[in-house]
C-alpha atoms as a PDB file:
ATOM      1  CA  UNK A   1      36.517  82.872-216.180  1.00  0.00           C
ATOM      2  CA  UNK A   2      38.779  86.205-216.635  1.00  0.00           C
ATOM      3  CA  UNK A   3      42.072  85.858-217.527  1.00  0.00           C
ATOM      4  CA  UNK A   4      44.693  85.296-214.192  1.00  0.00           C
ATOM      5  CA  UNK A   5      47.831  87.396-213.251  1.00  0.00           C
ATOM      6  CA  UNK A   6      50.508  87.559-210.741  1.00  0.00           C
ATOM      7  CA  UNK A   7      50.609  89.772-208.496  1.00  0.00           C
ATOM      8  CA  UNK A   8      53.369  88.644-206.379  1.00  0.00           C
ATOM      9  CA  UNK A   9      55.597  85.627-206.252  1.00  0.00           C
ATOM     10  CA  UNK A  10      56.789  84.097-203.046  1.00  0.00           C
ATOM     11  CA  UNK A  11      59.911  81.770-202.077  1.00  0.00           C
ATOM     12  CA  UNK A  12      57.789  79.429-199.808  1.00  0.00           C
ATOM     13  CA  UNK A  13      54.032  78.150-200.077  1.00  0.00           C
ATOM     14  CA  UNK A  14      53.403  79.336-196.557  1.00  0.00           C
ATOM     15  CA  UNK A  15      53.640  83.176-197.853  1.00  0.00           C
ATOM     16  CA  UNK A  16      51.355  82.902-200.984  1.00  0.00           C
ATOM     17  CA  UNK A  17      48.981  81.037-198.711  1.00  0.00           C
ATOM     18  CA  UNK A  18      48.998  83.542-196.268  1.00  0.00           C
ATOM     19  CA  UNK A  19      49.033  86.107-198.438  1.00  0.00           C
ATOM     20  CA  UNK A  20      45.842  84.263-200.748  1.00  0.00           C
ATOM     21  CA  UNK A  21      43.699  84.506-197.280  1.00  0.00           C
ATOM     22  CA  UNK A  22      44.901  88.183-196.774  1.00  0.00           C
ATOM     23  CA  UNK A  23      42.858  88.856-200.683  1.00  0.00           C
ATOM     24  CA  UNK A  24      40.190  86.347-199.662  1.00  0.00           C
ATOM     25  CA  UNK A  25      39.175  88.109-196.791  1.00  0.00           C
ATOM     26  CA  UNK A  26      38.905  91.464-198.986  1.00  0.00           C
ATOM     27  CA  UNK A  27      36.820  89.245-201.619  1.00  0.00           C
ATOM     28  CA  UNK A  28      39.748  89.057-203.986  1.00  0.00           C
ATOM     29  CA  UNK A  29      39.407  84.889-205.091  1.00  0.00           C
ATOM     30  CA  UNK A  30      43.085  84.274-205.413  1.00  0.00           C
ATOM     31  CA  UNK A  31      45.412  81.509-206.098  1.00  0.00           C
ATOM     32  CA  UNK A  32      48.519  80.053-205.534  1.00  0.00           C
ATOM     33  CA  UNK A  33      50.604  78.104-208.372  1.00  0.00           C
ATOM     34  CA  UNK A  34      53.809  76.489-207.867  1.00  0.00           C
ATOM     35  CA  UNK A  35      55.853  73.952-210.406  1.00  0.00           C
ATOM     36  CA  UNK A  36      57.108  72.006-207.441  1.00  0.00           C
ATOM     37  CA  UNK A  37      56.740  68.577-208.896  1.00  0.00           C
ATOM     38  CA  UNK A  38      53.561  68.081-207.390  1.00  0.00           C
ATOM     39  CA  UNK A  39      54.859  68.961-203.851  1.00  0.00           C
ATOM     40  CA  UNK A  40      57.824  66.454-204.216  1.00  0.00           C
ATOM     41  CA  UNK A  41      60.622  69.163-204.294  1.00  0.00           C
ATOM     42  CA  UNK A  42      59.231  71.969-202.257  1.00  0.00           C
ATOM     43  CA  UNK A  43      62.751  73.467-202.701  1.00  0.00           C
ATOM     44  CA  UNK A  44      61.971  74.550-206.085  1.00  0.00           C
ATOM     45  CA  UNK A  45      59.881  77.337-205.120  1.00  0.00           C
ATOM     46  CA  UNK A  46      63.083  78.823-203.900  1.00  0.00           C
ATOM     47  CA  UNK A  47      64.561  78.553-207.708  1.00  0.00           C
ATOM     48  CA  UNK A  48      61.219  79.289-209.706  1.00  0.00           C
ATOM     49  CA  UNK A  49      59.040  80.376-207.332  1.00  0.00           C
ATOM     50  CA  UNK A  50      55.575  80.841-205.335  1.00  0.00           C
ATOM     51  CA  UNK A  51      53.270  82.705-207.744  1.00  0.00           C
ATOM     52  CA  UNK A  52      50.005  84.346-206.618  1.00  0.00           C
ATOM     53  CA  UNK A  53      47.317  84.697-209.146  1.00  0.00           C
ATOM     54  CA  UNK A  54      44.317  86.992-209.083  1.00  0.00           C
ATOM     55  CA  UNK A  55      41.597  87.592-212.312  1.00  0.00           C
ATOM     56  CA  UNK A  56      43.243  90.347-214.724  1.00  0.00           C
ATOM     57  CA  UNK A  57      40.295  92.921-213.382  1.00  0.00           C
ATOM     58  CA  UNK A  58      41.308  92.757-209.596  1.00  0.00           C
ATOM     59  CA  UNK A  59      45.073  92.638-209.580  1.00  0.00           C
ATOM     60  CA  UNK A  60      45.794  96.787-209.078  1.00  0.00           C
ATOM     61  CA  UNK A  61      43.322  96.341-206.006  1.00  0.00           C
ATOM     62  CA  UNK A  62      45.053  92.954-204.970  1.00  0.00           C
ATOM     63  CA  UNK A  63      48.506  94.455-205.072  1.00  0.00           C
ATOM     64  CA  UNK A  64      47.711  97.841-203.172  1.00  0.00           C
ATOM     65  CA  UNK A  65      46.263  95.551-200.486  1.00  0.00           C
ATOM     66  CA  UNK A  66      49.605  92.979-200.720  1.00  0.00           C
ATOM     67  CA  UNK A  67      51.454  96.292-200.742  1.00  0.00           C
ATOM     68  CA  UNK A  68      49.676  98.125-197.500  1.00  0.00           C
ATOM     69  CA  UNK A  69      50.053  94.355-195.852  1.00  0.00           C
ATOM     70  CA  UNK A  70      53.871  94.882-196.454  1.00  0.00           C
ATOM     71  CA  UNK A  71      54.409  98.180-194.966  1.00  0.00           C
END
């Protein structure tokens, strides 16, 4: 397995998910990490936020397509 980077953090879970099917459907796997307490405090995604990962080799693809999905 290559090594995982972020490529964009997020304040809420609904975003990175979002966002993680927007790079799925380009055939970027992606995931979505959050210390949340296991979903028990959802509001600390707003303090240490939503963080999506993508392998080390596909994360200048993954954020041009994060980036054209923004404009």
């Amino acid at each position: 397995m290559s090594e995982r980077v972020v490529v964009r953090t997020f304040n809420y879970r609904h975003e990175a998910e979002f966002m993680r099917g927007v790079l799925d459907g380009h055939g970027i796997e992606a995931s979505v990490v959050s210390d949340d307490c296991g979903a028990v405090d959802p509001a600390l995604g707003l303090v240490r936020g939503i963080h999506l990962l993508v392998g080390k080799e596909q994360a200048e693809q993954a954020r041009s397509l994060l980036n054209a999905d923004s404009a």
